[in-house]
Protein backbone atom coordinates (compact mmCIF):
# COMPACT_ATOMS: atom_id res chain seq x y z
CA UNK A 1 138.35 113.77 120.23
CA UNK A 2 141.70 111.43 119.80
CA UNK A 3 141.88 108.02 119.66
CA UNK A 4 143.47 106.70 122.29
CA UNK A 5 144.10 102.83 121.39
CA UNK A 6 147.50 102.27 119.88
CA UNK A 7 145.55 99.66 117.68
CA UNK A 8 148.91 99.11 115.82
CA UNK A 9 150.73 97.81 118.77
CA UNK A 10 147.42 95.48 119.42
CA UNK A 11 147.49 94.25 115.61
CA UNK A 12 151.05 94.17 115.82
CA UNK A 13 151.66 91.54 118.81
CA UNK A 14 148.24 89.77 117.05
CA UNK A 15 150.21 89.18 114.15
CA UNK A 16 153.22 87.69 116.21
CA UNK A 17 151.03 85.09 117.69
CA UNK A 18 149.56 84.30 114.23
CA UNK A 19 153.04 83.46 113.11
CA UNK A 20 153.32 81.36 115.45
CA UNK A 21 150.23 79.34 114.98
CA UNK A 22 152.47 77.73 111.15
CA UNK A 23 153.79 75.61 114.43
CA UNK A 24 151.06 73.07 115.54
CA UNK A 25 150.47 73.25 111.92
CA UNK A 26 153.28 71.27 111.10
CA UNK A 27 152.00 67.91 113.26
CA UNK A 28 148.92 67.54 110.73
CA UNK A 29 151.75 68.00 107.89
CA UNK A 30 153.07 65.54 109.13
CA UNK A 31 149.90 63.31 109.27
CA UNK A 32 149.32 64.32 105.69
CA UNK A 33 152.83 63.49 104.69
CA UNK A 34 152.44 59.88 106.41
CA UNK A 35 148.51 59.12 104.91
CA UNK A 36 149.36 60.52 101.89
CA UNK A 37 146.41 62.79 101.88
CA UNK A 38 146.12 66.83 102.37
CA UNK A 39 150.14 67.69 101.97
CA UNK A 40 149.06 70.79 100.01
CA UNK A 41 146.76 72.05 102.04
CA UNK A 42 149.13 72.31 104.96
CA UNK A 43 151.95 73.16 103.43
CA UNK A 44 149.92 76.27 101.77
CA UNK A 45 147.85 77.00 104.69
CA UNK A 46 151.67 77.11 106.59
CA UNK A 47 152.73 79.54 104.44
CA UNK A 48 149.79 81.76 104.87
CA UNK A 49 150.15 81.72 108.37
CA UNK A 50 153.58 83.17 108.02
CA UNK A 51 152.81 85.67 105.41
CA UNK A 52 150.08 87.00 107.11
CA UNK A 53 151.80 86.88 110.68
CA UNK A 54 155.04 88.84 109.59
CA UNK A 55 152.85 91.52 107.40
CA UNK A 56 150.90 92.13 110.73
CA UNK A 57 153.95 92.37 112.82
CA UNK A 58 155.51 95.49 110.86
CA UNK A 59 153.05 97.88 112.10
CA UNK A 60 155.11 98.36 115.07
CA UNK A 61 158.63 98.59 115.71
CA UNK A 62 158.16 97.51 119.70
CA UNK A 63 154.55 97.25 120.09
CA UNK A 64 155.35 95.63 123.99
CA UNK A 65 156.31 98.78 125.02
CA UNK A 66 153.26 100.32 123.91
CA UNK A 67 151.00 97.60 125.63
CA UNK A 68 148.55 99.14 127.98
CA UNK A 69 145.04 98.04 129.31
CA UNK A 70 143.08 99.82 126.01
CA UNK A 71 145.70 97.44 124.07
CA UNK A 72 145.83 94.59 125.97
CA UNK A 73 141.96 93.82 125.16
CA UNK A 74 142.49 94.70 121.55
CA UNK A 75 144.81 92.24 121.48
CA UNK A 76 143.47 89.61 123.28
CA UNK A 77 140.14 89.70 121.09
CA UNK A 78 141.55 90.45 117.96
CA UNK A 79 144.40 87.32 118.61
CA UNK A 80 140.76 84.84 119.11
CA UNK A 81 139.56 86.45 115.84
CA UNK A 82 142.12 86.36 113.80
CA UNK A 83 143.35 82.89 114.94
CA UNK A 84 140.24 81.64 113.94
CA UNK A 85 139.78 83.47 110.28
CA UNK A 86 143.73 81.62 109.55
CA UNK A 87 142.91 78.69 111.20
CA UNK A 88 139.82 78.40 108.81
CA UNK A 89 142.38 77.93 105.56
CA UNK A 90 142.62 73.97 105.74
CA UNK A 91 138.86 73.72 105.73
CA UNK A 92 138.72 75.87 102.46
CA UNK A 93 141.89 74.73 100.67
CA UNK A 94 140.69 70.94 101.31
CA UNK A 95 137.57 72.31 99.85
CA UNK A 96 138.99 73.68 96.99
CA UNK A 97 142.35 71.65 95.77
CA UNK A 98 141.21 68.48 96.81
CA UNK A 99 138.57 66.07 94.86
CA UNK A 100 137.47 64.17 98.23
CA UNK A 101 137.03 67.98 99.78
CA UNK A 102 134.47 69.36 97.02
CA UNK A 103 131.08 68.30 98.70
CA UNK A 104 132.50 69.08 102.31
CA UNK A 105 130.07 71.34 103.96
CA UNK A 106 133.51 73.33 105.22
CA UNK A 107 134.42 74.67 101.12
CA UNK A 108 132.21 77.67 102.43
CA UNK A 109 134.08 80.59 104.39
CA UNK A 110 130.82 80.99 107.14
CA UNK A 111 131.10 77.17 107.80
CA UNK A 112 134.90 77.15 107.78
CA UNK A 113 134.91 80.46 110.39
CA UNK A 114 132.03 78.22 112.35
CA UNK A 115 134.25 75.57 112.73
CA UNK A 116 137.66 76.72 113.40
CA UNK A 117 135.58 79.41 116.26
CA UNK A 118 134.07 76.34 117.59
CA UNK A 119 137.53 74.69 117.64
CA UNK A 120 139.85 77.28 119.22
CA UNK A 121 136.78 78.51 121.89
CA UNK A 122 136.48 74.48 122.67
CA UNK A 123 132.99 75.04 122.21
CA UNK A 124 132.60 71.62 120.19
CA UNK A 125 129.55 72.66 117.90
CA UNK A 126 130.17 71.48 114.44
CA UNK A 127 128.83 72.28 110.85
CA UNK A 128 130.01 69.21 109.62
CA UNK A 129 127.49 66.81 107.19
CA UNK A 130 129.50 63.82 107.53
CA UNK A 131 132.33 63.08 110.11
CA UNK A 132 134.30 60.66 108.55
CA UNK A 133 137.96 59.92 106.62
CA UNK A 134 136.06 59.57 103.76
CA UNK A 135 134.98 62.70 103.56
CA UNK A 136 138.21 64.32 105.27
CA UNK A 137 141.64 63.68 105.44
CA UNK A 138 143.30 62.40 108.76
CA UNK A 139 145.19 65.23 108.97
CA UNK A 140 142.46 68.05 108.48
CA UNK A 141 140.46 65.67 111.01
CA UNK A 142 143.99 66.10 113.43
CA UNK A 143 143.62 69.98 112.82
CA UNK A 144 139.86 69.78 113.87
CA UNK A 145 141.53 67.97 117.13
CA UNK A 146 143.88 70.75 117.88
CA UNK A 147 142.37 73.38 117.43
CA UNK A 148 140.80 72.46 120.51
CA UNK A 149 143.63 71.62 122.61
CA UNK A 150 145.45 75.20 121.58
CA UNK A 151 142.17 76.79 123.04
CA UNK A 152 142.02 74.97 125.66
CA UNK A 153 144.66 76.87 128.53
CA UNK A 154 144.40 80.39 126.42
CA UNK A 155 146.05 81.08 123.32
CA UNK A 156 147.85 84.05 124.91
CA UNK A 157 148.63 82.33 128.13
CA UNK A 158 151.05 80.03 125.45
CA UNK A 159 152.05 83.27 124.00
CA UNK A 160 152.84 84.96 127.04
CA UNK A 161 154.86 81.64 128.05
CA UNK A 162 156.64 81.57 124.79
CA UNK A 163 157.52 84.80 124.02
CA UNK A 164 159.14 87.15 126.22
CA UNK A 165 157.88 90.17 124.80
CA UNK A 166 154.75 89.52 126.04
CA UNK A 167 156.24 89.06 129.67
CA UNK A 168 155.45 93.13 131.30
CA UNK A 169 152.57 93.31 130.18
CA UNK A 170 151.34 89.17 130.91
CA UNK A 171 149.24 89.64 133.73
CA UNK A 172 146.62 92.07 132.13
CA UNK A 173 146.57 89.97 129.07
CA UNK A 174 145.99 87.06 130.75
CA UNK A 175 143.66 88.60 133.02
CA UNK A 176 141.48 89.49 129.78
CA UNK A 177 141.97 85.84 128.50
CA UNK A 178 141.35 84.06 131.97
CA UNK A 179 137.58 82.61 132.35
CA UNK A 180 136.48 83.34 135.83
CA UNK A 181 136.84 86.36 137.48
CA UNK A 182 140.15 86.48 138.51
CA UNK A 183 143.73 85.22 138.05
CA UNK A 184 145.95 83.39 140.24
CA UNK A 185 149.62 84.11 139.89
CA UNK A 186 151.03 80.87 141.12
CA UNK A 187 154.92 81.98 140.57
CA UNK A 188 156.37 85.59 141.33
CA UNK A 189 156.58 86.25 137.37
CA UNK A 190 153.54 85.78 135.29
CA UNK A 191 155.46 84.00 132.81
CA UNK A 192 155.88 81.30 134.84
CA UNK A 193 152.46 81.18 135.93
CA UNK A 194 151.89 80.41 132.18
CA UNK A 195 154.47 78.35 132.17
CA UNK A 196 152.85 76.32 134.99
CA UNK A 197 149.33 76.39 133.59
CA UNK A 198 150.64 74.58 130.13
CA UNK A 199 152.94 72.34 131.94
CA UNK A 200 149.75 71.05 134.00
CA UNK A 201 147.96 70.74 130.57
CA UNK A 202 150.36 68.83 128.75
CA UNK A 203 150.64 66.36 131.54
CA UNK A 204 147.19 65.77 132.00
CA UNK A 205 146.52 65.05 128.65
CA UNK A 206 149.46 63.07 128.01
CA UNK A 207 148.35 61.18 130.87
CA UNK A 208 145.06 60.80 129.24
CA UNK A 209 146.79 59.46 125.31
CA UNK A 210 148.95 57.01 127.52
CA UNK A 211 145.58 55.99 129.38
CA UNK A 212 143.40 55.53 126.48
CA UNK A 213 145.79 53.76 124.42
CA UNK A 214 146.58 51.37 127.46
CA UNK A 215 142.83 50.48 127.35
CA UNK A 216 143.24 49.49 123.74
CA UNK A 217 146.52 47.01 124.45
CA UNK A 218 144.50 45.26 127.38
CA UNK A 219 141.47 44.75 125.42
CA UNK A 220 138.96 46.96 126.79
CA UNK A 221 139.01 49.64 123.78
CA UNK A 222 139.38 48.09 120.37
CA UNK A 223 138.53 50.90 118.14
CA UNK A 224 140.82 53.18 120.70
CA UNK A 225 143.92 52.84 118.10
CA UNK A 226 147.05 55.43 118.62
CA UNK A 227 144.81 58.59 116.58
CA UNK A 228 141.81 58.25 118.61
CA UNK A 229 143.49 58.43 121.77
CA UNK A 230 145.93 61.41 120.76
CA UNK A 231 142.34 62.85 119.34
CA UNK A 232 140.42 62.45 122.05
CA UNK A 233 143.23 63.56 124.49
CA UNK A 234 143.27 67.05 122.75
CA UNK A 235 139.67 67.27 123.23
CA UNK A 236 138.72 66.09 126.52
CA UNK A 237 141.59 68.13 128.84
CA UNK A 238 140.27 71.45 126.75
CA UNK A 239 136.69 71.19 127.67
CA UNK A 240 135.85 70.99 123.94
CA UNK A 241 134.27 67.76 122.92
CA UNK A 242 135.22 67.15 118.96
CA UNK A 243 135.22 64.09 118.03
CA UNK A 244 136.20 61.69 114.55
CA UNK A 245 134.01 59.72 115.45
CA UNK A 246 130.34 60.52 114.01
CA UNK A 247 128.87 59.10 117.14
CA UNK A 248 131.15 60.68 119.95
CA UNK A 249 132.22 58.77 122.70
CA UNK A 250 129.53 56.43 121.62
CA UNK A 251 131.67 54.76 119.33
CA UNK A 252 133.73 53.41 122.57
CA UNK A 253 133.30 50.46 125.17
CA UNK A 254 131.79 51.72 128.43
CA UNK A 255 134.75 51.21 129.89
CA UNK A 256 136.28 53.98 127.96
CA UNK A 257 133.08 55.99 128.65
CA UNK A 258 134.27 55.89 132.61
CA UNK A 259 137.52 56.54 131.88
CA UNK A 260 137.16 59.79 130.16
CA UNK A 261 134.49 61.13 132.56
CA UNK A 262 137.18 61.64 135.49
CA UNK A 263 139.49 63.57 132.80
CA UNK A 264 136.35 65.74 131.85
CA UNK A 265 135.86 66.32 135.81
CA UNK A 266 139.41 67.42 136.06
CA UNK A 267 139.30 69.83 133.01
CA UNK A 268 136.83 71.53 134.68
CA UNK A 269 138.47 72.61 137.96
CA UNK A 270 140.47 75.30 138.21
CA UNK A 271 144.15 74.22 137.10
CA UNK A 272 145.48 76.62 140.02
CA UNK A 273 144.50 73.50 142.51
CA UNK A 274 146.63 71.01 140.72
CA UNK A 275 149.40 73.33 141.63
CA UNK A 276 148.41 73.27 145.05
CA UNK A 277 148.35 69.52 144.90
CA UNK A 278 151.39 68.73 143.40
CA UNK A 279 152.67 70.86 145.82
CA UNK A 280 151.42 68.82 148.68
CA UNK A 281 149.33 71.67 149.97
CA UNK A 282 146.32 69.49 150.40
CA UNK A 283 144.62 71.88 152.88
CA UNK A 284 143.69 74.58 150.12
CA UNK A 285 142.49 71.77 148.27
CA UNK A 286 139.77 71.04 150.53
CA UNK A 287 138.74 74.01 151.87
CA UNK A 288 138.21 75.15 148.67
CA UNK A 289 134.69 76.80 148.09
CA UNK A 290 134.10 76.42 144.31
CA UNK A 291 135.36 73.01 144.19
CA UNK A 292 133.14 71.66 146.87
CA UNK A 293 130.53 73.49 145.07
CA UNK A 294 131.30 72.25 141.66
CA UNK A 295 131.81 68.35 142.79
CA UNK A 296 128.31 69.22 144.68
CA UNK A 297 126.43 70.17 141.90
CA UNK A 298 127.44 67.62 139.35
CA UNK A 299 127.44 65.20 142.79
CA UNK A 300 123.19 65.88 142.98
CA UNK A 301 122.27 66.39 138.82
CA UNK A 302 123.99 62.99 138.10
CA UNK A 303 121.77 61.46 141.07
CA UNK A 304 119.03 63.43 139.42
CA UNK A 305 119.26 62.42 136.05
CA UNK A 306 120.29 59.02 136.96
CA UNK A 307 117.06 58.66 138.80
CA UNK A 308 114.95 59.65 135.47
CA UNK A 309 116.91 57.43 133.16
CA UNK A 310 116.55 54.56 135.33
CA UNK A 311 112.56 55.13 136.45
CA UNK A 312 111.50 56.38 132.98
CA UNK A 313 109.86 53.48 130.42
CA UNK A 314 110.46 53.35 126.51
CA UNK A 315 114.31 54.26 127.01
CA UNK A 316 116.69 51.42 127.20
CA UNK A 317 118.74 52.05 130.26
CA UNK A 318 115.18 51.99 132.16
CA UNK A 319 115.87 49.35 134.96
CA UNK A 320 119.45 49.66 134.34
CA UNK A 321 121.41 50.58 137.03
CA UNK A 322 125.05 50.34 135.56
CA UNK A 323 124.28 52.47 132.29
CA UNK A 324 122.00 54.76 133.90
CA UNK A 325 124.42 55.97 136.16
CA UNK A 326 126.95 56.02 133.41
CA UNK A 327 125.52 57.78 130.57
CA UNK A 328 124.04 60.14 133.41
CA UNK A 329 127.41 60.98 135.03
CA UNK A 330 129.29 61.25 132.04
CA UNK A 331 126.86 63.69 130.12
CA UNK A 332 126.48 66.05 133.36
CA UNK A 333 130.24 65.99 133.32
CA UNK A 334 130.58 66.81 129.45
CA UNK A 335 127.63 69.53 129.81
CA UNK A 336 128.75 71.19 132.98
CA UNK A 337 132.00 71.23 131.89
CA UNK A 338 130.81 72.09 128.71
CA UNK A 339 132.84 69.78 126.98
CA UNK A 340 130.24 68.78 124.46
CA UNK A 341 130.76 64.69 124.16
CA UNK A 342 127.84 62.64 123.83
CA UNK A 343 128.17 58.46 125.16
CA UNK A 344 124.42 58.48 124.08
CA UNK A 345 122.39 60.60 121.96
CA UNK A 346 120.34 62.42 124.71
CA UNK A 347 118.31 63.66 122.39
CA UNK A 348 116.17 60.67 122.44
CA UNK A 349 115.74 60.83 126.56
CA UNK A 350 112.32 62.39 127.59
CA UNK A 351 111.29 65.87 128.31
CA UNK A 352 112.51 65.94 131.59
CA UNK A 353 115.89 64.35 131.40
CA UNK A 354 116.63 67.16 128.66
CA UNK A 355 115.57 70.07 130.80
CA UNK A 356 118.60 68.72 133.14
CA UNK A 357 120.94 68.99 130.45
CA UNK A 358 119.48 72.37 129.55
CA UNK A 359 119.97 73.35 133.23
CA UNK A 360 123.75 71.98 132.96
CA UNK A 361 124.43 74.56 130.37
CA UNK A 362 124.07 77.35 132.61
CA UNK A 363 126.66 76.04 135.59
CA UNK A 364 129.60 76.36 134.13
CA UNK A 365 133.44 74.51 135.12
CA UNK A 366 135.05 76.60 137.53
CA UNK A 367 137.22 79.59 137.21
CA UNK A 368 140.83 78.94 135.92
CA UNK A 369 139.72 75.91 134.23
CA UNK A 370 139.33 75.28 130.49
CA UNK A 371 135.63 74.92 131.12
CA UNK A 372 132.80 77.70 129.36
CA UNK A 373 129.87 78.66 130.97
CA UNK A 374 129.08 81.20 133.96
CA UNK A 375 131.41 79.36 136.04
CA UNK A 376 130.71 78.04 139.23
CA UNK A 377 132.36 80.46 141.47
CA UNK A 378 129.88 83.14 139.84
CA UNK A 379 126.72 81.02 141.03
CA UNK A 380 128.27 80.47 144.21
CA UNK A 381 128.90 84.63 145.17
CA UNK A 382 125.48 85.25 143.67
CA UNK A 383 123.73 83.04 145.86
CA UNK A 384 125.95 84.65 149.26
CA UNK A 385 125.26 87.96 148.21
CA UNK A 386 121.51 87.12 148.18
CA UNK A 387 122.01 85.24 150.99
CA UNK A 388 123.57 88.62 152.57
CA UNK A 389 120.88 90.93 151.45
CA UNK A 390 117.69 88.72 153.18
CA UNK A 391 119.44 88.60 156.53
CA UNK A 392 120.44 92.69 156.24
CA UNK A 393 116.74 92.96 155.42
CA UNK A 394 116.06 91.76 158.74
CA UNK A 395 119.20 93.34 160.37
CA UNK A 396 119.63 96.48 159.00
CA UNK A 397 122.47 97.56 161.12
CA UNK A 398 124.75 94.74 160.69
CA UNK A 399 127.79 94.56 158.38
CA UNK A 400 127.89 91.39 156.74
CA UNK A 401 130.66 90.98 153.82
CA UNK A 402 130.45 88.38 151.15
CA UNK A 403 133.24 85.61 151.95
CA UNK A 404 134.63 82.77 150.14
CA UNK A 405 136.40 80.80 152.49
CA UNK A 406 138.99 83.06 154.77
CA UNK A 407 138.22 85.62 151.89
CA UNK A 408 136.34 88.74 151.81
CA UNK A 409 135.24 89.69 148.66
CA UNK A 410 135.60 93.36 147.65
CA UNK A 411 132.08 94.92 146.91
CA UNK A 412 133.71 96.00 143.95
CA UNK A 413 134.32 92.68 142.66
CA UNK A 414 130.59 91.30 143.52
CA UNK A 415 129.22 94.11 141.26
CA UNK A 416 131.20 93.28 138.76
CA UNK A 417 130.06 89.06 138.95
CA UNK A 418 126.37 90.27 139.12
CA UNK A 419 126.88 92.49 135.98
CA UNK A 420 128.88 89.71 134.04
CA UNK A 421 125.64 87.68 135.25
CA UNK A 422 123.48 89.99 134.02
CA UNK A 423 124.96 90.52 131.31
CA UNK A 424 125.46 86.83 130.35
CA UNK A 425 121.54 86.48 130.39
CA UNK A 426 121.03 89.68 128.11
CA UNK A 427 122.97 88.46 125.48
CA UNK A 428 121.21 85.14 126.05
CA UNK A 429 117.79 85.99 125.66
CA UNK A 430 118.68 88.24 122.85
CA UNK A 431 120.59 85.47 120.88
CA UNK A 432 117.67 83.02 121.27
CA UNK A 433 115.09 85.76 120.29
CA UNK A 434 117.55 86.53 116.59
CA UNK A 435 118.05 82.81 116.49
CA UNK A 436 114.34 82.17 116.61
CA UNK A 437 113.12 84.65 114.14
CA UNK A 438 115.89 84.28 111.71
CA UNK A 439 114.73 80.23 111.71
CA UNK A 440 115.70 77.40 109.50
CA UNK A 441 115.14 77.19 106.05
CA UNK A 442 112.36 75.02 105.05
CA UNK A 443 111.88 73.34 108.73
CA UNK A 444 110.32 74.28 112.03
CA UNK A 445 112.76 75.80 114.80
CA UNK A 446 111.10 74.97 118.26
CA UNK A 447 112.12 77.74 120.60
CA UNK A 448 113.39 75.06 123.31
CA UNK A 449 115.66 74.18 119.97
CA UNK A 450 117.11 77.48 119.88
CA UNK A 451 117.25 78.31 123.24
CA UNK A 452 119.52 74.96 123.58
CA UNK A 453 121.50 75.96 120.23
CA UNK A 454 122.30 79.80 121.89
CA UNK A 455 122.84 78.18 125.29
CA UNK A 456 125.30 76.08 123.73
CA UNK A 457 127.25 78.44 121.77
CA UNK A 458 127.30 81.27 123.90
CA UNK A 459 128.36 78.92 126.69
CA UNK A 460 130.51 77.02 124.77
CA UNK A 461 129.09 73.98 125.48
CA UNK A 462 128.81 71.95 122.19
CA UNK A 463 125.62 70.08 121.26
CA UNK A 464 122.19 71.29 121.93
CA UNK A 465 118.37 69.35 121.81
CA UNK A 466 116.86 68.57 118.60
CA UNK A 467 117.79 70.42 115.24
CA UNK A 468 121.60 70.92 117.47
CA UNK A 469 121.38 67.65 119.04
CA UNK A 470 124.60 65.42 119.95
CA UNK A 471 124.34 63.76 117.04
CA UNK A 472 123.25 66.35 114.30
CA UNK A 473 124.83 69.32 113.25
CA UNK A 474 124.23 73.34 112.83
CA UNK A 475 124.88 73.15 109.26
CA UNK A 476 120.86 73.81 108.82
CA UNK A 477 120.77 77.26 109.96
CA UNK A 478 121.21 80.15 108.16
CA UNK A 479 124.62 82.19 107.54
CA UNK A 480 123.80 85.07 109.10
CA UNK A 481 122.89 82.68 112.43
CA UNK A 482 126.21 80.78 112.11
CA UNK A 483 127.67 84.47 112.00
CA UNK A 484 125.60 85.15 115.03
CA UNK A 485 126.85 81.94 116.80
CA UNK A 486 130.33 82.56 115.84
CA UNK A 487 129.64 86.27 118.04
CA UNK A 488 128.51 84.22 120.61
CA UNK A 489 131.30 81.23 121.28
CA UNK A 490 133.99 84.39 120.67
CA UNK A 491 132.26 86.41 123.36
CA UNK A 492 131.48 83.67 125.39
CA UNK A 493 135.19 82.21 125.57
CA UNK A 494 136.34 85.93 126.50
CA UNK A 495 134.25 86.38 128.94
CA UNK A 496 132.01 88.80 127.25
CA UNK A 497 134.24 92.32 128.17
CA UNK A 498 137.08 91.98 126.20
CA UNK A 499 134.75 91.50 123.24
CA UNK A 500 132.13 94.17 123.85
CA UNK A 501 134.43 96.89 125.66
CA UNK A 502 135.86 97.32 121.99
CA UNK A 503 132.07 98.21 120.66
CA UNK A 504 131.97 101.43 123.19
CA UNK A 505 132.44 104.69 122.12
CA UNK A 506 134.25 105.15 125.06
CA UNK A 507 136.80 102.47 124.60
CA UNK A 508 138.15 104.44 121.72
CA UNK A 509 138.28 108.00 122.35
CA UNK A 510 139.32 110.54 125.23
């Protein structure tokens, strides 16, 4: 039996987009030039990028004309994989050229792939010791940042926006990319649609920098100088939650704390609606199903948890109203979103406040948006179809489709949410078993500690309970669990498919 992948059209338009990724290399250069620290490193881990880029492109002459579905989710997974592996360099090169780099936890090739995963998936989980410029240049700190932000709107959505090679074949490689189920084409060519997408994303995190730093001129964000607010801009919009600062979003007034958590909400719906809106076509705004769904849901768990931080003794926002309702709206916003910040270390709240945030980790931000998770929209055709089969229990002879709005959902396409679904919670449940009898080295892994760590990778949440809380790290666990985790945040930001279609036998052959 044949192969029937042209693998070296896949590798071949991989290698174009790792080229491409010596760009945003060249702003923490830049850093590096200006704080005299990590110059090297960039420069080297540049050239890399372009050496191992153009050696990947000569596989194949025109490897867009070759570009079919088999191809497309080569490409797409291989592009997330690869990305990552280059995108590790500054980690290791800081590790190894620089004195200030030797004890970093990063010097080690598992870590650095850890890391730079967590980065580009905007999953937010760090392996980090110590998160600080001692310890790490500003501009390998500004990497950590971007990485982030580049995963944010897709890595091939840019590519397909950029590169007009990519253009034919741009809907099925953004469809493969896309989390949710589906992709809306906004313009008549795809292109544009990308276009569209990253125009959207710029603005709304520019409009986030300009925000955050206008806080620190009037006062109300003194730590908030020019690099925190282009860092935490990169982070927020992208769902992914890294942070220079050791204690998150902690670190910040409260008024920053409300600030963000609006930003966080917006990351998390899909970007096709701020289309609609800017396009004053407020009514498919509101009748929107997911988004009523999705404001609904973090509407009732931020009442919820709200209610336990204020009613519960020994914690100090107990009788609080104002920070209660704060550090409980902004934490179901970074969870359900799965953007990963912490304005408190929630590790401390009581049993029951962290079975909400476990809960949050299985929602989701909504499809088209740079949020992880199931997604909303999933949760929202499950429960119809359910919904469906108890009343054709009792009604056997009436035809009831699925709807979402004015929509009727093909059967085809409900199958296919259930066995994502499905799916989703096999790999789950498999990932905490590994993760729970691989352990920690010389402590005691609780399973509700790695159920929360596989939750949060695999959704691509961030921080966890416990060992994985908001304030600790993974750097405890073993390599071959980082490995694991690394799996998990790659198949989780793809959507699963596109990662495990490539392990069938019938992916390859006739």
């Amino acid at each position: 039996m044949s192969v029937r992948v042209d693998w070296r059209a896949s590798v071949s338009l991989t290698g174009r987009v790792v080229k491409w990724l010596a760009v945003p290399m060249v702003f923490p250069l830049a850093l590096a030039l200006y704080y005299g620290r990590g110059l090297v490193v960039f420069a080297a881990s540049i050239a890399l990028s372009l050496a191992v880029g153009w050696a990947l492109e000569r596989l194949h002459d025109d490897p867009a004309s070759a570009l079919g579905t088999r191809e497309g989710f080569l490409m797409v997974a291989l592009t997330w994989l690869l990305v990552s592996v280059v995108g590790a360099t500054p980690y290791l090169l800081e590790g190894a050229l620089t004195t200030y780099g030797a004890t970093s936890a990063l010097r080690f090739p598992v870590n650095a792939l850890f890391e730079t995963m967590s980065g580009f998936t905007t999953t937010g989980s760090t392996v980090m010791a110590s998160i600080s410029f001692d310890a790490h240049s500003r501009a390998l700190m500004m990497w950590r940042q971007e990485t982030q932000w580049l995963g944010g709107m897709g890595i091939v959505v840019l590519a397909v926006a950029i590169l007009p090679e990519l253009s034919v074949g741009g809907a099925q490689l953004m469809d493969a990319e896309a989390p949710g189920p589906g992709l809306q084409k906004l313009t008549p060519r795809i292109a544009e649609t990308a276009r569209t997408l990253w125009g959207l994303y710029v603005a709304l995190t520019a409009l986030e920098i300009v925000g955050l730093y206008a806080l620190h001129a009037l006062g109300f964000a003194p730590n908030v100088d020019l690099y925190n607010a282009v860092a935490h801009g990169f982070t927020t919009m992208p769902t992914g939650g890294f942070s220079p600062e050791a204690r998150s979003i902690e670190a910040f007034t409260a008024v920053v704390q409300w600030f963000i958590i609006p930003f966080m909400v917006a990351a998390g719906t899909n970007f096709a609606l701020f289309w609609h809106l800017w396009n004053r076509d407020l009514g498919t705004v509101r009748e929107d199903v997911e988004l009523k769904a999705y404001l609904g849901v973090m509407g009732a768990l931020t009442a919820l948890l709200a209610g336990v931080l204020f009613t519960s003794p020994g914690l100090d926002v107990a009788g609080a109203l104002e920070p209660s309702l704060r550090h409980a709206a902004f934490q179901v916003a970074s969870i359900v979103t799965t953007t990963g910040y912490a304005s408190v270390d929630f590790d401390a709240w009581g049993q029951t406040a962290k079975f909400v945030v476990l809960f949050a980790m299985f929602v989701g931000g909504s499809a088209g948006s740079t949020g992880g998770g199931i997604k909303v929209v999933r949760w929202v055709v499950v429960l119809k179809s359910l919904r469906r089969e108890l009343f054709t229990a009792v009604h056997p002879e009436a035809v009831r489709p699925v709807r979402l709005g004015s929509r009727v959902l093909d059967e085809t396409a409900i199958r296919g949410i259930y066995a994502f679904t499905f799916l989703y919670l096999v790999i789950f449940a498999l990932g905490t078993l590994a993760v729970a009898l691989v352990g920690v080295p010389g402590q005691e892994l609780s399973a509700f500690e790695a159920t929360s760590a596989v939750a949060a990778t695999l959704g691509n949440v961030g921080p966890g309970v416990g060992l994985v809380g908001p304030m600790n790290s993974f750097r405890a666990f073993p390599a071959v669990s980082k490995l694991l985790m690394v799996f998990l945040m790659w198949a989780g930001r793809l959507e699963i498919f596109p990662v495990l279609v490539l392990l069938t036998d019938a992916y390859w052959r006739n």
